[in-house]
N, C-alpha and C. Protein backbone atom coordinates (compact mmCIF):
# COMPACT_ATOMS: atom_id res chain seq x y z
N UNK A 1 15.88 26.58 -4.46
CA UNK A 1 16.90 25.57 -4.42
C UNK A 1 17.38 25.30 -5.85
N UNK A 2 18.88 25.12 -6.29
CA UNK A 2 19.21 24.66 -7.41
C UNK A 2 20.15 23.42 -7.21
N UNK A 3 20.42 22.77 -8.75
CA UNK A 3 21.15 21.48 -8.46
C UNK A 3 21.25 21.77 -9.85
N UNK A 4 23.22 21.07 -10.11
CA UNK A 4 23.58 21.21 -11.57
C UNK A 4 23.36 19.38 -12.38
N UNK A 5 23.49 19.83 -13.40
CA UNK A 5 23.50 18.44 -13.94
C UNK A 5 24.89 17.74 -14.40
N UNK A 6 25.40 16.61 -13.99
CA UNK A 6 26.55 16.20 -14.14
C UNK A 6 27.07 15.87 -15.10
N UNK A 7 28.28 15.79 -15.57
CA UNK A 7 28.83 15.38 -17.18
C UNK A 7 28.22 14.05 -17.72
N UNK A 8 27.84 13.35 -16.59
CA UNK A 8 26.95 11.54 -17.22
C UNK A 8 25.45 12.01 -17.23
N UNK A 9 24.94 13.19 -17.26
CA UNK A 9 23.49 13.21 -17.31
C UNK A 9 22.95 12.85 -15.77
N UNK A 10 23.18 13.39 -14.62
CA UNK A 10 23.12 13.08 -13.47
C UNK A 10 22.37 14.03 -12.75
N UNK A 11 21.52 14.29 -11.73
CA UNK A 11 20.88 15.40 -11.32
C UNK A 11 20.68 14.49 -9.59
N UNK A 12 21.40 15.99 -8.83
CA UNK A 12 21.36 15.84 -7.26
C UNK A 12 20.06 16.64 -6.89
N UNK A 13 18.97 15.92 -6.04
CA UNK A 13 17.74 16.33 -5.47
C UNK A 13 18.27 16.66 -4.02
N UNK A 14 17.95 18.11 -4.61
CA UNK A 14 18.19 18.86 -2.47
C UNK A 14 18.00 18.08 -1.34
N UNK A 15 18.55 17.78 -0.50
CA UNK A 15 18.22 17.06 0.36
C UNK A 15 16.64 17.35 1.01
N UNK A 16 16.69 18.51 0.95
CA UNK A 16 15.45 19.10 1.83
C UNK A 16 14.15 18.87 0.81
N UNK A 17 14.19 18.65 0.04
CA UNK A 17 13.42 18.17 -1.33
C UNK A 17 13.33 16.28 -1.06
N UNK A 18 14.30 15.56 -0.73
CA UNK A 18 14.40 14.51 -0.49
C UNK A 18 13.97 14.35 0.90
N UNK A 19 13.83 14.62 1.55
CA UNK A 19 13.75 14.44 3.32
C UNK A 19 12.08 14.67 3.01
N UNK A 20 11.65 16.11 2.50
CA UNK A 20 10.07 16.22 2.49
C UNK A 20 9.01 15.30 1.83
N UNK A 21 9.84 14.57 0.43
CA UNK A 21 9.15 13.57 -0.26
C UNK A 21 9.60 12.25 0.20
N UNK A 22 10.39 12.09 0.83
CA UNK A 22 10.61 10.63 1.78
C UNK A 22 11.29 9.80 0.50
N UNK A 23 12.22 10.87 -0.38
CA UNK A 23 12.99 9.94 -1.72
C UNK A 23 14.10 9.20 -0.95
N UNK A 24 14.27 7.94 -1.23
CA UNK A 24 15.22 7.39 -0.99
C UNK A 24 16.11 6.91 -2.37
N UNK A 25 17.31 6.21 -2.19
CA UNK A 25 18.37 5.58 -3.00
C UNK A 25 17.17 4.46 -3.49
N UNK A 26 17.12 4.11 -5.42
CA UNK A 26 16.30 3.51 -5.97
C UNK A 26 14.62 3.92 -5.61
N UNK A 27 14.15 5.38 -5.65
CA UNK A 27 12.88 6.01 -5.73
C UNK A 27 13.06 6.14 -6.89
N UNK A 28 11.82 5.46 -7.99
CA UNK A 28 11.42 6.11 -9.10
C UNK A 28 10.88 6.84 -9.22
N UNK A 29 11.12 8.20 -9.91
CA UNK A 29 10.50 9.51 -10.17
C UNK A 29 10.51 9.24 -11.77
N UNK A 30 8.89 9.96 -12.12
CA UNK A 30 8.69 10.57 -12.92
C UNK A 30 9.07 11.96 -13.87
N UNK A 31 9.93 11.96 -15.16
CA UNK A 31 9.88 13.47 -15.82
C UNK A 31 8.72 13.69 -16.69
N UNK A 32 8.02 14.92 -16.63
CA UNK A 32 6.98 15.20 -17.34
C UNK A 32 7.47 16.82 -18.12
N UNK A 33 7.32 16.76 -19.20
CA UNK A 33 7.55 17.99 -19.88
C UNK A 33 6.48 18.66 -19.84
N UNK A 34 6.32 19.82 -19.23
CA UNK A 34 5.36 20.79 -19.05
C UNK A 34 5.69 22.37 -19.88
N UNK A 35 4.65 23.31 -20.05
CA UNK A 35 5.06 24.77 -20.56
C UNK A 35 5.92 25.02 -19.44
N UNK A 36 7.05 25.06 -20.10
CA UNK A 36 8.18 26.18 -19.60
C UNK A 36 8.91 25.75 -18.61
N UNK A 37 9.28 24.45 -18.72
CA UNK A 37 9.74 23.70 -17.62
C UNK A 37 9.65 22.09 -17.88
N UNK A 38 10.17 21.53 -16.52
CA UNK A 38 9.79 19.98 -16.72
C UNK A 38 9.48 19.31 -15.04
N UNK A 39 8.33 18.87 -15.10
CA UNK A 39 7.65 18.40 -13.26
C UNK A 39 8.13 17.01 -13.19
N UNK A 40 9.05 17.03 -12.06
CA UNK A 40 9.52 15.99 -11.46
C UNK A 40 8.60 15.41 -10.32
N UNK A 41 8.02 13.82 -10.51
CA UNK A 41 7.08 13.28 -9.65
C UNK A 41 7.73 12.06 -8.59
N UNK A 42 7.28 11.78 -7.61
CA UNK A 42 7.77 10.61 -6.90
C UNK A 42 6.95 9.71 -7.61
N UNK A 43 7.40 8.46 -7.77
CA UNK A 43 6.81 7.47 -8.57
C UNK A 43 5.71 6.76 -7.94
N UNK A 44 4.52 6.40 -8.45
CA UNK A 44 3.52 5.53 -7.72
C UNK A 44 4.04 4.28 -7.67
N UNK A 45 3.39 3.33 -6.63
CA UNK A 45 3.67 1.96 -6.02
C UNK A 45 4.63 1.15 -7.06
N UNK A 46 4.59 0.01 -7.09
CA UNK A 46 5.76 -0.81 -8.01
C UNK A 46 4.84 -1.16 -8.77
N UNK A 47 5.23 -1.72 -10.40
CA UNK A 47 4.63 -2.40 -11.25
C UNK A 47 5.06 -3.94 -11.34
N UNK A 48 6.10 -4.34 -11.32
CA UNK A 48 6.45 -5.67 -10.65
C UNK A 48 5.68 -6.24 -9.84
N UNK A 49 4.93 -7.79 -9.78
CA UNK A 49 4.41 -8.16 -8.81
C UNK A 49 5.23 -8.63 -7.55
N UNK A 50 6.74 -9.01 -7.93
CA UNK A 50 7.36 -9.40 -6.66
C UNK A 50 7.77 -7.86 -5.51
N UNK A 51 8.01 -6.78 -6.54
CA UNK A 51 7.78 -5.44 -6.07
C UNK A 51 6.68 -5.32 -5.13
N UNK A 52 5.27 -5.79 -5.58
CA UNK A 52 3.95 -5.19 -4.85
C UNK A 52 4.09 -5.90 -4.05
N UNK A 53 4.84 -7.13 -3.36
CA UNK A 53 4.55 -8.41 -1.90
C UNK A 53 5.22 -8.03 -0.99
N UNK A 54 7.05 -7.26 -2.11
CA UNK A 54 7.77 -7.33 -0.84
C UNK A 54 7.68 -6.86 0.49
N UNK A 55 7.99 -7.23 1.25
CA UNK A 55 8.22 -6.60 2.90
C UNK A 55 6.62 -7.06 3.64
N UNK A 56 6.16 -8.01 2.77
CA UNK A 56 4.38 -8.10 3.26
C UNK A 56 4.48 -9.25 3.87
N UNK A 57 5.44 -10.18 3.99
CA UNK A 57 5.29 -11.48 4.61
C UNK A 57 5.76 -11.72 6.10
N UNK A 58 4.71 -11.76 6.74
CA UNK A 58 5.52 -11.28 8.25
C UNK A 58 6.25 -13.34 8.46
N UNK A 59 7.68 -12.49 9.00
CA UNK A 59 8.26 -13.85 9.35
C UNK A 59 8.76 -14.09 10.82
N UNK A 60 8.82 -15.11 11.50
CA UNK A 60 9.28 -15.32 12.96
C UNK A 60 11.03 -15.75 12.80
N UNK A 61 11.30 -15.66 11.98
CA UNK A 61 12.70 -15.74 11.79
C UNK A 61 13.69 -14.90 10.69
N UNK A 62 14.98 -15.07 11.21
CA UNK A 62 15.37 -14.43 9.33
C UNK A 62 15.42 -15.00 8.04
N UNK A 63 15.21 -14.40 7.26
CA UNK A 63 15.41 -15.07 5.74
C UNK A 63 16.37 -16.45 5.95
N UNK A 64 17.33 -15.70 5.97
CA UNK A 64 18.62 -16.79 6.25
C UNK A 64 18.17 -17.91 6.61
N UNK A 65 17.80 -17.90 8.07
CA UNK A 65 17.77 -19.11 8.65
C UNK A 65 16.51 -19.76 7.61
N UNK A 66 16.07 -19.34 7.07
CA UNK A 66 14.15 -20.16 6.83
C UNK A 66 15.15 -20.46 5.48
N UNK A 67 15.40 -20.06 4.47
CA UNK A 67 16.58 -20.65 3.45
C UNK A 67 17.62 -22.00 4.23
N UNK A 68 18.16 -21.05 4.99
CA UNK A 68 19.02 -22.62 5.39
C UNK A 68 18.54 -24.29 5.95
N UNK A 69 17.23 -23.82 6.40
CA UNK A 69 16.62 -24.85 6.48
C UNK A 69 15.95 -25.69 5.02
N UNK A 70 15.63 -24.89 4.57
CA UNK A 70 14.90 -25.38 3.16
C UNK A 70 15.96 -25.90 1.99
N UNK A 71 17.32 -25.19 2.07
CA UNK A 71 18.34 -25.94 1.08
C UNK A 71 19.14 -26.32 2.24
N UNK A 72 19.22 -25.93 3.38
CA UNK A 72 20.39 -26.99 4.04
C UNK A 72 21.76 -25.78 4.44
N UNK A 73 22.43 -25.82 5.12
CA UNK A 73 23.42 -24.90 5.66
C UNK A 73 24.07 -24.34 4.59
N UNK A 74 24.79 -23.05 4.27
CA UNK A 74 25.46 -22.91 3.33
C UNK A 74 26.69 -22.98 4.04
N UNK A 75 27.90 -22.83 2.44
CA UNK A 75 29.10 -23.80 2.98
C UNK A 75 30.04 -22.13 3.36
N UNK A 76 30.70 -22.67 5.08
CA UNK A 76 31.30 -21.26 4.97
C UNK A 76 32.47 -20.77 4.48
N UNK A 77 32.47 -19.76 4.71
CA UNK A 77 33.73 -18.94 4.01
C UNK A 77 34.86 -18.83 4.77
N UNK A 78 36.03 -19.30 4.04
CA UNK A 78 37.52 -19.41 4.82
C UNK A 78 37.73 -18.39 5.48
């Protein structure tokens, strides 16, 4: 598989490269300079602590609503 690099310093990961490592839009990967080349890694877990919670809080409602209760309705849009 090849992929060119774009005039902004940009590099497209094969899909089939993306589908097998489960990369999504905002996956941090690692560059490592190696002999004769350079190894591209999927990034380990988050370093951020609000990173390491997210998606961990099981809720019985949506965000939204549990916000709108806590500050109060937001004002709508014309």
């Amino acid at each position: 598989m090849k992929s060119s690099i774009s005039s902004k310093g940009q590099l497209t990961v094969p899909v089939e490269i993306r589908d097998k490592l489960g990369l999504q839009r905002g996956t941090i990967v690692h560059f490592e300079v190696v002999e004769g080349g350079v190894l591209i890694r999927k990034g380990a877990g988050a370093n951020h602590p609000v990173d390491q919670v997210f998606g961990k809080l099981p809720l019985d409602r949506p965000v939204d609503v549990l916000i709108d209760e806590m500050r109060g309705p937001r004002p709508r849009r014309s």
